[in-house]
PDB file of N, CA and C in Angstrom:
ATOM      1  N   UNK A   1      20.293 -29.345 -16.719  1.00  0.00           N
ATOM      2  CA  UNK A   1      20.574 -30.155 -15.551  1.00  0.00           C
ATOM      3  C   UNK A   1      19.740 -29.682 -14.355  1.00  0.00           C
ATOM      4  N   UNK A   2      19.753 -27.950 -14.392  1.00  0.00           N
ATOM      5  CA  UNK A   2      18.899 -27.645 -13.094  1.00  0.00           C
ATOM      6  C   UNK A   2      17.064 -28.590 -13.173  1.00  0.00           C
ATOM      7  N   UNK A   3      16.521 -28.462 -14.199  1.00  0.00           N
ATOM      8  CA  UNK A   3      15.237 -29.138 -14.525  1.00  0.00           C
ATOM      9  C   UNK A   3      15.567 -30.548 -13.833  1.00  0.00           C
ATOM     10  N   UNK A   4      15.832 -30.933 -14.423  1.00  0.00           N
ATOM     11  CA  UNK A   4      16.698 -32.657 -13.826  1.00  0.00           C
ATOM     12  C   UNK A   4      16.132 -32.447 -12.046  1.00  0.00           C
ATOM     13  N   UNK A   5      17.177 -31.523 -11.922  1.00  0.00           N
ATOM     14  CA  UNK A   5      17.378 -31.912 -10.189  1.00  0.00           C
ATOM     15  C   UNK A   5      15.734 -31.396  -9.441  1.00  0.00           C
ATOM     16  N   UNK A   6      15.281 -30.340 -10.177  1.00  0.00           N
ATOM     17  CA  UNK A   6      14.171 -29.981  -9.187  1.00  0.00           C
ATOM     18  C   UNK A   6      13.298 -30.947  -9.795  1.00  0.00           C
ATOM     19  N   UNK A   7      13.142 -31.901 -10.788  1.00  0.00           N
ATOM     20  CA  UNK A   7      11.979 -32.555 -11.101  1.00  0.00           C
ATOM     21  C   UNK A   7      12.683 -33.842 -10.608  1.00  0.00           C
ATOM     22  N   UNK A   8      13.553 -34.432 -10.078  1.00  0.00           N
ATOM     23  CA  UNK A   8      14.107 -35.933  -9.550  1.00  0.00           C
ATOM     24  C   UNK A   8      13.629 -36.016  -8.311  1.00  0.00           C
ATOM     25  N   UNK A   9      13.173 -37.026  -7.485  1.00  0.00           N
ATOM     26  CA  UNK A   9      12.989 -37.531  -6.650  1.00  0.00           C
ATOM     27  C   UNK A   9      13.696 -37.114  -5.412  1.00  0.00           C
ATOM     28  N   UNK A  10      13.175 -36.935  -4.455  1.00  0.00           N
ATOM     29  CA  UNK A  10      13.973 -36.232  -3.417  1.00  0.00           C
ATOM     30  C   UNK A  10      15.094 -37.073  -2.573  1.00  0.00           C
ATOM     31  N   UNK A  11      15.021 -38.250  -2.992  1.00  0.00           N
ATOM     32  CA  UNK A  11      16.350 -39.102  -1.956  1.00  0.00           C
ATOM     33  C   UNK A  11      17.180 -39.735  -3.293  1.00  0.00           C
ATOM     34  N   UNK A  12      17.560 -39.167  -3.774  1.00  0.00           N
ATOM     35  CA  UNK A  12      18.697 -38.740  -5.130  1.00  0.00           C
ATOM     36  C   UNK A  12      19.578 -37.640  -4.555  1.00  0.00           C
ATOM     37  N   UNK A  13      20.942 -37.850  -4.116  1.00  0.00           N
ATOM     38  CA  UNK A  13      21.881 -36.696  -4.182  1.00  0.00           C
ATOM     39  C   UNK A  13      22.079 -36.516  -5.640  1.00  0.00           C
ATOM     40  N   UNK A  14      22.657 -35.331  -5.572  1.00  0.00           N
ATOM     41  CA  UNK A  14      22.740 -34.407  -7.350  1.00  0.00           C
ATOM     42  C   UNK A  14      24.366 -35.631  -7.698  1.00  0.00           C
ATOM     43  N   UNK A  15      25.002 -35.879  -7.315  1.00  0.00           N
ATOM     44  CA  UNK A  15      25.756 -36.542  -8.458  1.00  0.00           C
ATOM     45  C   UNK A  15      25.329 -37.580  -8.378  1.00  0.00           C
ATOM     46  N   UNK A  16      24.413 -38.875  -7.824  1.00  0.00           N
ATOM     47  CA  UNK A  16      23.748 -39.901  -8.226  1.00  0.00           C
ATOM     48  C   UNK A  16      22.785 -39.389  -9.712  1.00  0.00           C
ATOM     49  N   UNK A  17      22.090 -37.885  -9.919  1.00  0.00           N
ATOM     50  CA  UNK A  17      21.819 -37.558 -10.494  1.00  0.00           C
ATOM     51  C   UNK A  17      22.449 -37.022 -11.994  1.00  0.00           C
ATOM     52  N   UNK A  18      23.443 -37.042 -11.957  1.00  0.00           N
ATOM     53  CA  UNK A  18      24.570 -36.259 -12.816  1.00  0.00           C
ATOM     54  C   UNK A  18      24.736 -37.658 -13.403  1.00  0.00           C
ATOM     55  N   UNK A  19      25.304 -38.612 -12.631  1.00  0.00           N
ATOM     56  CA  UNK A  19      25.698 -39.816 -13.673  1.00  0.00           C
ATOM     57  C   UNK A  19      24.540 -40.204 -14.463  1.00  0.00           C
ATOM     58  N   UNK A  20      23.192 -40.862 -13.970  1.00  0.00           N
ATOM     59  CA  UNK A  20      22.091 -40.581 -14.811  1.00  0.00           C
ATOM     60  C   UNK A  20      22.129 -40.049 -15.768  1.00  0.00           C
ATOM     61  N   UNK A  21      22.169 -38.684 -15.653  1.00  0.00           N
ATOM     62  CA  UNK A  21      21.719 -37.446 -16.499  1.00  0.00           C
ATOM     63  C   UNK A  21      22.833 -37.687 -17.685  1.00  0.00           C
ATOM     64  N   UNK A  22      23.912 -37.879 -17.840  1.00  0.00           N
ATOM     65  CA  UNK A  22      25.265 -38.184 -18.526  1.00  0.00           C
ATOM     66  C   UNK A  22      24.979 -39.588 -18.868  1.00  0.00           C
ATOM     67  N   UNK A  23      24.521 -40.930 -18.174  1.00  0.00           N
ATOM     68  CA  UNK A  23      24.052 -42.245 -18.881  1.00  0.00           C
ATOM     69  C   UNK A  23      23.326 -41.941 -19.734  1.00  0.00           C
ATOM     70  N   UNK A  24      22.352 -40.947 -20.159  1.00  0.00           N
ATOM     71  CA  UNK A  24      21.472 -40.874 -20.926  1.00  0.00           C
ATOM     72  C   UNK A  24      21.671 -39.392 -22.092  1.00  0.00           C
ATOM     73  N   UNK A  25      22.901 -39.628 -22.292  1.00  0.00           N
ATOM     74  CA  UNK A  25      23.604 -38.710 -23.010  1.00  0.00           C
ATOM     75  C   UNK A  25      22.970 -36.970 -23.018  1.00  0.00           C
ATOM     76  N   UNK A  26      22.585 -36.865 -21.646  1.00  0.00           N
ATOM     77  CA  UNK A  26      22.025 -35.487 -21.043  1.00  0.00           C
ATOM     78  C   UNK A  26      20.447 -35.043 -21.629  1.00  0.00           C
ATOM     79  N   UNK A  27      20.093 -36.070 -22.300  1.00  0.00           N
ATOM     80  CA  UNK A  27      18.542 -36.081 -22.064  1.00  0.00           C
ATOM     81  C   UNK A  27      17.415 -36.130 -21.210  1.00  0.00           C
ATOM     82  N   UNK A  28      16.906 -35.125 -20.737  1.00  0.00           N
ATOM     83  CA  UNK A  28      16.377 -34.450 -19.806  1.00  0.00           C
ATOM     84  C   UNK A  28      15.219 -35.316 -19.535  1.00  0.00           C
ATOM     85  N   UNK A  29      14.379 -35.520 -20.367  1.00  0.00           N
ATOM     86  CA  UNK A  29      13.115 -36.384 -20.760  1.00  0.00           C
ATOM     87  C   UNK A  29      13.578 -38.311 -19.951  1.00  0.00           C
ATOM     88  N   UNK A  30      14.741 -38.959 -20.712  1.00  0.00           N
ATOM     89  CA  UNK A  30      15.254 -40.119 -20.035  1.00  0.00           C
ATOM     90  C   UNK A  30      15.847 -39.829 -19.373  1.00  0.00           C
ATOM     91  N   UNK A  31      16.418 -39.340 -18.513  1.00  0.00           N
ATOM     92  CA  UNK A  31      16.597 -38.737 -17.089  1.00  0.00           C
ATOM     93  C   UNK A  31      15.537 -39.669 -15.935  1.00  0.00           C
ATOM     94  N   UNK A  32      14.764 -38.062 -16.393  1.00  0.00           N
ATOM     95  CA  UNK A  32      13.437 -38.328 -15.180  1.00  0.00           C
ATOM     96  C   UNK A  32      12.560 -39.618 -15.155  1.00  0.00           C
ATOM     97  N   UNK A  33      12.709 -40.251 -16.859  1.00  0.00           N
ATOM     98  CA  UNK A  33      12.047 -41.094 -16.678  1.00  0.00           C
ATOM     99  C   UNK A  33      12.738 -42.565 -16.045  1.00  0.00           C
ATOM    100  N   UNK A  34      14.026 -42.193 -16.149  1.00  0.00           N
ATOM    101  CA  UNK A  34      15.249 -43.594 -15.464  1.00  0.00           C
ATOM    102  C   UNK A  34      14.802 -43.167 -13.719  1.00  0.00           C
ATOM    103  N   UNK A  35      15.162 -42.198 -13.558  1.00  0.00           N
ATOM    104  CA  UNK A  35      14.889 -41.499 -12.170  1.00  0.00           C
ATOM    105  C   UNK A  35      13.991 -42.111 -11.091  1.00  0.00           C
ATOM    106  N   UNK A  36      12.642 -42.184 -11.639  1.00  0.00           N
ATOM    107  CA  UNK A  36      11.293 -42.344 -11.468  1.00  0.00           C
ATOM    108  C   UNK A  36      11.204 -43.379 -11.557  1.00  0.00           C
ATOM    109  N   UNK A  37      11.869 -44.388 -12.173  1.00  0.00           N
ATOM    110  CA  UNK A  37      11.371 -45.671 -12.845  1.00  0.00           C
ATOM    111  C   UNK A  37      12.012 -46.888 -11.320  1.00  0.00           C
ATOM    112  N   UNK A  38      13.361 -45.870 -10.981  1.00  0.00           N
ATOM    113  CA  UNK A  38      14.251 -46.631 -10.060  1.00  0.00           C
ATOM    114  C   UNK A  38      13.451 -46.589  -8.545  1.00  0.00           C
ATOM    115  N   UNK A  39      13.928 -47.741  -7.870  1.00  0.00           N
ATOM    116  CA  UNK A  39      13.235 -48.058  -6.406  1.00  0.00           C
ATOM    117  C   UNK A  39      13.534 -46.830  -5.465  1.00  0.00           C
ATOM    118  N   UNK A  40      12.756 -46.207  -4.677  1.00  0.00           N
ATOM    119  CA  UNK A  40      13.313 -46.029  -3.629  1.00  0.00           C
ATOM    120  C   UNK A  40      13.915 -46.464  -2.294  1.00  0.00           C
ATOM    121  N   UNK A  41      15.301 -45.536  -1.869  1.00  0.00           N
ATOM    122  CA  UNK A  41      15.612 -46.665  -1.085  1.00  0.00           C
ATOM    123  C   UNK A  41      14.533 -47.056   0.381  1.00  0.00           C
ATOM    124  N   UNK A  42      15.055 -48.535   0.854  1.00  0.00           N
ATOM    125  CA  UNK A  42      13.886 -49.091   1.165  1.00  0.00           C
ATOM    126  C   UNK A  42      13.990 -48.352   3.306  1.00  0.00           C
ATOM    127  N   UNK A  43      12.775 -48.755   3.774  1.00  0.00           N
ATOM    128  CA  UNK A  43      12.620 -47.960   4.738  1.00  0.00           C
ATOM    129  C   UNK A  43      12.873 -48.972   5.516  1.00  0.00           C
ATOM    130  N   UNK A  44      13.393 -48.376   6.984  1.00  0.00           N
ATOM    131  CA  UNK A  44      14.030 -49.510   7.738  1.00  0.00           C
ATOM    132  C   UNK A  44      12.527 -50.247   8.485  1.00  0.00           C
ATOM    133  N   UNK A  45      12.885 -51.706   9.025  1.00  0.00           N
ATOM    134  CA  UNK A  45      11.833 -52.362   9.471  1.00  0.00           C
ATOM    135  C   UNK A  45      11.658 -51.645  11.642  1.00  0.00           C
ATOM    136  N   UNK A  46      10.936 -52.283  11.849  1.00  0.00           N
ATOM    137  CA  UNK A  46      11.027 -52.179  13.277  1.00  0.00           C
ATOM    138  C   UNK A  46      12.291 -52.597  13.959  1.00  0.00           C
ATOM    139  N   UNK A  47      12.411 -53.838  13.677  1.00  0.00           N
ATOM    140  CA  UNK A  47      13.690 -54.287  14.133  1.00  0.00           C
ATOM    141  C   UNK A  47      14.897 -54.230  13.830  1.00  0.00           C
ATOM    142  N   UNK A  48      15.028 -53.251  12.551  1.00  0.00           N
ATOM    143  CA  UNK A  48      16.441 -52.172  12.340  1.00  0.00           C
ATOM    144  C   UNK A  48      16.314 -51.354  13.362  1.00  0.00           C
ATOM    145  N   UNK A  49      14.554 -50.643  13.131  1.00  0.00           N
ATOM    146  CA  UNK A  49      14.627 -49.236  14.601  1.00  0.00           C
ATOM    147  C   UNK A  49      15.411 -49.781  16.028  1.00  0.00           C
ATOM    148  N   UNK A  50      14.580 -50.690  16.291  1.00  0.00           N
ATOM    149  CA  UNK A  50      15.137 -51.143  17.816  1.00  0.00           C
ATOM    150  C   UNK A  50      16.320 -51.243  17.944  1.00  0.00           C
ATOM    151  N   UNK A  51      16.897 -52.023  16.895  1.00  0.00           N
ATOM    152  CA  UNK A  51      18.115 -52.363  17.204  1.00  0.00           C
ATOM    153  C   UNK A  51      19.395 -50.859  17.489  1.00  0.00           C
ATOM    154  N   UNK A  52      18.970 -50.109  16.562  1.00  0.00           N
ATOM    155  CA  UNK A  52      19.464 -48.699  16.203  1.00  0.00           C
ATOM    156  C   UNK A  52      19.337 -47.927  17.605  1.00  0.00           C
ATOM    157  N   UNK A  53      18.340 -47.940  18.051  1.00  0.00           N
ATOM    158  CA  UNK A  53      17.550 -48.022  19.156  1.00  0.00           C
ATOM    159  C   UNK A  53      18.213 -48.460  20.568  1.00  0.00           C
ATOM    160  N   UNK A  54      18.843 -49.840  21.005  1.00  0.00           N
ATOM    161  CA  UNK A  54      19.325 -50.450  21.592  1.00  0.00           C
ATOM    162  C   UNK A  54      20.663 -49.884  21.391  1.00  0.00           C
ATOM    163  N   UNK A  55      21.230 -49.122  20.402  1.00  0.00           N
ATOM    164  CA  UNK A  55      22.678 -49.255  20.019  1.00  0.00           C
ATOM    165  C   UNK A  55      23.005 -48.122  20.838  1.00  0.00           C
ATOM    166  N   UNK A  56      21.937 -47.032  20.408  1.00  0.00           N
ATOM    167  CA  UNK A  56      22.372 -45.982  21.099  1.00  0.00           C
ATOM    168  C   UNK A  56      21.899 -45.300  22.218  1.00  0.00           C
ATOM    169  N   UNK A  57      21.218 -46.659  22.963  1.00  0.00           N
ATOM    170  CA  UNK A  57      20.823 -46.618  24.382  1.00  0.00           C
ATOM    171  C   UNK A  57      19.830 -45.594  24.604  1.00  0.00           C
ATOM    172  N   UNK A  58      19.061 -46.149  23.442  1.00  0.00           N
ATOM    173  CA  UNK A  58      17.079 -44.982  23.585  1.00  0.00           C
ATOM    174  C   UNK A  58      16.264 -46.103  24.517  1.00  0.00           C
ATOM    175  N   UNK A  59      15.554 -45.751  25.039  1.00  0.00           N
ATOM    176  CA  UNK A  59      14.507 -46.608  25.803  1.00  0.00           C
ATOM    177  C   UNK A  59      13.034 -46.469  24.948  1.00  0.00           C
ATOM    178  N   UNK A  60      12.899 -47.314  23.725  1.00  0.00           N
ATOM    179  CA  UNK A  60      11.877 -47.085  22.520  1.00  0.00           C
ATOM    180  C   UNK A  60      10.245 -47.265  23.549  1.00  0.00           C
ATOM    181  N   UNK A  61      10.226 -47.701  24.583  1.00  0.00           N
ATOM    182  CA  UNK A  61       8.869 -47.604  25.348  1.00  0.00           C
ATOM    183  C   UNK A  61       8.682 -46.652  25.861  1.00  0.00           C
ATOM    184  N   UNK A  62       9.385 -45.772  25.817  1.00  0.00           N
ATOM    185  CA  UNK A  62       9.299 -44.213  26.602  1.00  0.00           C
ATOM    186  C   UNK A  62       8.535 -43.765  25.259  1.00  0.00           C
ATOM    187  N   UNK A  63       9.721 -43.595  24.023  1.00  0.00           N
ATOM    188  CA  UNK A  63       9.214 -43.019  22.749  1.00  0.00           C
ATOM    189  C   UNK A  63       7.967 -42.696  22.224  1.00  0.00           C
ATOM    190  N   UNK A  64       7.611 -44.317  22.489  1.00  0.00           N
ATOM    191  CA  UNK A  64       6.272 -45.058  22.435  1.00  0.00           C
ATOM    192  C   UNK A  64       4.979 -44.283  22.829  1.00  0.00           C
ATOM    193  N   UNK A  65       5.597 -44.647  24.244  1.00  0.00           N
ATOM    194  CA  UNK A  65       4.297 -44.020  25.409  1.00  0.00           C
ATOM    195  C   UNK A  65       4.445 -42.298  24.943  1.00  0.00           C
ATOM    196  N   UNK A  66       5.095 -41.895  24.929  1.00  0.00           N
ATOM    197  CA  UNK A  66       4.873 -40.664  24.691  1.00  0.00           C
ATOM    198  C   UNK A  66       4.420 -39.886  22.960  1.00  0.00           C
ATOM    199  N   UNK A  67       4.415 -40.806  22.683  1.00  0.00           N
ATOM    200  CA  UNK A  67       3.352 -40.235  21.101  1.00  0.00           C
ATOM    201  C   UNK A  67       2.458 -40.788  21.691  1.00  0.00           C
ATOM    202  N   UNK A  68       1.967 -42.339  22.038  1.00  0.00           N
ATOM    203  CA  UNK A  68       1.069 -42.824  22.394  1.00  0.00           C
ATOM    204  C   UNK A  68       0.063 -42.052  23.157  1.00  0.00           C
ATOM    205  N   UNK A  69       0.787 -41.129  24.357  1.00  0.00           N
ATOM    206  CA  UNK A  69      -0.406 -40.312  24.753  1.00  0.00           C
ATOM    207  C   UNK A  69      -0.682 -39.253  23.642  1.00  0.00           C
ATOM    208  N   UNK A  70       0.030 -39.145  23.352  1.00  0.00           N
ATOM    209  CA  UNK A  70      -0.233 -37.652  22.288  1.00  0.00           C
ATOM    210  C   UNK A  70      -1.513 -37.951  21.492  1.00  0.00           C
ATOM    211  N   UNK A  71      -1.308 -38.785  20.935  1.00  0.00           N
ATOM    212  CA  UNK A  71      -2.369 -39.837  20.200  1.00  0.00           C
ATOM    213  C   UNK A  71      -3.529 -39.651  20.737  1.00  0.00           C
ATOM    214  N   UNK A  72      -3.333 -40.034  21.500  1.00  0.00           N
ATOM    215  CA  UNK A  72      -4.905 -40.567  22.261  1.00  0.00           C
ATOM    216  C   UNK A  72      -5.402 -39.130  22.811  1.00  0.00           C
ATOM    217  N   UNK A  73      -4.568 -37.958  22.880  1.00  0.00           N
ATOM    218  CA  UNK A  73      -5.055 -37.057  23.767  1.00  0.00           C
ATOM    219  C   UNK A  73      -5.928 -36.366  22.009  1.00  0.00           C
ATOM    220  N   UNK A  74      -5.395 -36.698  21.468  1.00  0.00           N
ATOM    221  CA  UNK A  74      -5.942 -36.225  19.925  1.00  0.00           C
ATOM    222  C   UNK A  74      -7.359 -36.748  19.480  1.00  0.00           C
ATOM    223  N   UNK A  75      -7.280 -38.050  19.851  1.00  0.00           N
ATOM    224  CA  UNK A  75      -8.614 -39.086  19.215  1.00  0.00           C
ATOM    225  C   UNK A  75      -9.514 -38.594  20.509  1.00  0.00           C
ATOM    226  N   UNK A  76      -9.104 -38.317  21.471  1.00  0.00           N
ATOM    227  CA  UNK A  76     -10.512 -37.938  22.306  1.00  0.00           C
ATOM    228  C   UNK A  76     -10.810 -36.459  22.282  1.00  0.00           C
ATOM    229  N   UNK A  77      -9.925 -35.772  21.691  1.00  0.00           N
ATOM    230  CA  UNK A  77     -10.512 -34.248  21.155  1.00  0.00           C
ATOM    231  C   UNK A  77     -11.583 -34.200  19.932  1.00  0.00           C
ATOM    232  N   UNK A  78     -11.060 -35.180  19.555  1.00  0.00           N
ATOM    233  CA  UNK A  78     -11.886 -35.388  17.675  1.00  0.00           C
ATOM    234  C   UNK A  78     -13.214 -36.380  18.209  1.00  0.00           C
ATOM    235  N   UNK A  79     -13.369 -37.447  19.021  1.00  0.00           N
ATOM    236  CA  UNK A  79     -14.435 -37.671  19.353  1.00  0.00           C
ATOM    237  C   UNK A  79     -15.530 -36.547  20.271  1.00  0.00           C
ATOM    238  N   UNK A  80     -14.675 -35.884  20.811  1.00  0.00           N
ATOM    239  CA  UNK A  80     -15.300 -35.092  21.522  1.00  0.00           C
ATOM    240  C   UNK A  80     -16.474 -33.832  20.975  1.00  0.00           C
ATOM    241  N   UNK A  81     -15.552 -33.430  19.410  1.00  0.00           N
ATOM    242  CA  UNK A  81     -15.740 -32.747  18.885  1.00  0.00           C
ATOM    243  C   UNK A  81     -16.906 -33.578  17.150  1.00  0.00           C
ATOM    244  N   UNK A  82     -16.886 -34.631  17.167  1.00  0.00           N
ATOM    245  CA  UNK A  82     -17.478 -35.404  16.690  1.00  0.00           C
ATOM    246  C   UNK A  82     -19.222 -35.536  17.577  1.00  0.00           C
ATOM    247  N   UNK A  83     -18.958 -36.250  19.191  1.00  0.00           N
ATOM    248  CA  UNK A  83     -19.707 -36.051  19.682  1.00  0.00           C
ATOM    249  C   UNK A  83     -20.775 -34.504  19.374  1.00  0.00           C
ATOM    250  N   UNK A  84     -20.384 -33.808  20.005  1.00  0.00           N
ATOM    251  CA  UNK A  84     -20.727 -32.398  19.845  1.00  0.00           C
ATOM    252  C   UNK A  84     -21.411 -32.253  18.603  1.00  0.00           C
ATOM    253  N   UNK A  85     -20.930 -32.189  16.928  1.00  0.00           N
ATOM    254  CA  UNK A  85     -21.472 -31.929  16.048  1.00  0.00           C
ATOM    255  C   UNK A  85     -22.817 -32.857  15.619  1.00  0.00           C
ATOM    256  N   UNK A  86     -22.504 -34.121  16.021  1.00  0.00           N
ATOM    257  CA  UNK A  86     -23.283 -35.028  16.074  1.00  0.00           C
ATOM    258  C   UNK A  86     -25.118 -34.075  17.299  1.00  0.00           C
ATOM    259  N   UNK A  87     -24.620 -33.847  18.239  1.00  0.00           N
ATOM    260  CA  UNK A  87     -25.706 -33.450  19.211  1.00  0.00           C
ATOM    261  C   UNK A  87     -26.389 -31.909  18.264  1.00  0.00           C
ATOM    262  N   UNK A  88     -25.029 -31.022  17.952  1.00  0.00           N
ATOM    263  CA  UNK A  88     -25.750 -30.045  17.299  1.00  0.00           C
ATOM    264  C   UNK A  88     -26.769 -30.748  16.061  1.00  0.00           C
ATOM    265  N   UNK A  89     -26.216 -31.204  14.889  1.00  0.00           N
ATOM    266  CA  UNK A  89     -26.991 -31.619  13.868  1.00  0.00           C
ATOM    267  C   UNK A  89     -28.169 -32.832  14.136  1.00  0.00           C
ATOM    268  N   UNK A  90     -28.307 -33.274  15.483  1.00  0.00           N
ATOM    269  CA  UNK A  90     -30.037 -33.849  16.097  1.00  0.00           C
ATOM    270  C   UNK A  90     -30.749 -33.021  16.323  1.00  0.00           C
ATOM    271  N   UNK A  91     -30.135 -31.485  16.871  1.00  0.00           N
ATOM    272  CA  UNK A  91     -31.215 -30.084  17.298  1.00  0.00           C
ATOM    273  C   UNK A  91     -31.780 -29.837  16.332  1.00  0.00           C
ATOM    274  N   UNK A  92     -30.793 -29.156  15.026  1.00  0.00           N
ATOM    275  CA  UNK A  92     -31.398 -28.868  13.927  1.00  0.00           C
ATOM    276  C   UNK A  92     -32.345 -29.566  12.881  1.00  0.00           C
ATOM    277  N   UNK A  93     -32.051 -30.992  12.926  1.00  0.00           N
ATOM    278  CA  UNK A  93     -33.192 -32.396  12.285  1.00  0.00           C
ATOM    279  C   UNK A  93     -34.384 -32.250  13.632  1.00  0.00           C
ATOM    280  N   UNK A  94     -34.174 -32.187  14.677  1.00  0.00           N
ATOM    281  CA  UNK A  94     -35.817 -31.947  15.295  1.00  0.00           C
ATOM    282  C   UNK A  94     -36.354 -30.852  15.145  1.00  0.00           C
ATOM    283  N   UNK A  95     -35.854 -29.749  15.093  1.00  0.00           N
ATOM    284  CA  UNK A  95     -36.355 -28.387  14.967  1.00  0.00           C
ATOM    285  C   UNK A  95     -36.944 -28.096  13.510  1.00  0.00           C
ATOM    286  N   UNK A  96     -36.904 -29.191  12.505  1.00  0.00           N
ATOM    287  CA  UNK A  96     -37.276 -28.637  10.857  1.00  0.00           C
ATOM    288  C   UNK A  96     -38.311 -29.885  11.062  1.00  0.00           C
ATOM    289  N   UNK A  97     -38.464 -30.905  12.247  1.00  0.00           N
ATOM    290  CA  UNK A  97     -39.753 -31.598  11.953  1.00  0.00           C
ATOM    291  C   UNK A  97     -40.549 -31.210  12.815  1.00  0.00           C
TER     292      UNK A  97
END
């Protein structure tokens, strides 16, 4: 059973796992493969978030804006640093012609 649980899918609690494991008269092999075979559950849309969101009185444009800068403070480090490698590797292509 321990095999079972560390090789099952991580959004399986162990007795969703146990009945499985016991449907398949404790065959380890059809287990994992019932396990694996089944959907995961599904991920909420935007408008579950918001609403979830609205329920418990988050202000999701704050949220927003604030990865949003994070973001961006990221993509202009990596261009920056893009830039840069870009200028080094023109020195070294003029310097070998």
């Amino acid at each position: 059973m321990d095999e079972v649980i560390q090789q099952a899918p991580d959004y399986f609690s162990k007795e969703e796992i146990e009945v499985i494991f016991k449907k398949n008269e404790e065959n380890v092999i059809n287990t994992l493969i019932d396990l694996w075979n089944l959907d995961a559950p599904k991920t909420k849309s935007a408008a579950e978030i918001a609403a979830e969101a609205a329920a418990m009185e988050i202000d999701i444009n704050k949220v927003s804006a604030a990865g949003g800068d994070k973001w961006a403070s990221i993509r202009d480090i990596c261009d920056t640093y893009d830039l840069e490698m870009q200028t080094q590797m023109n020195l070294l292509k003029n310097r070998k012609q």
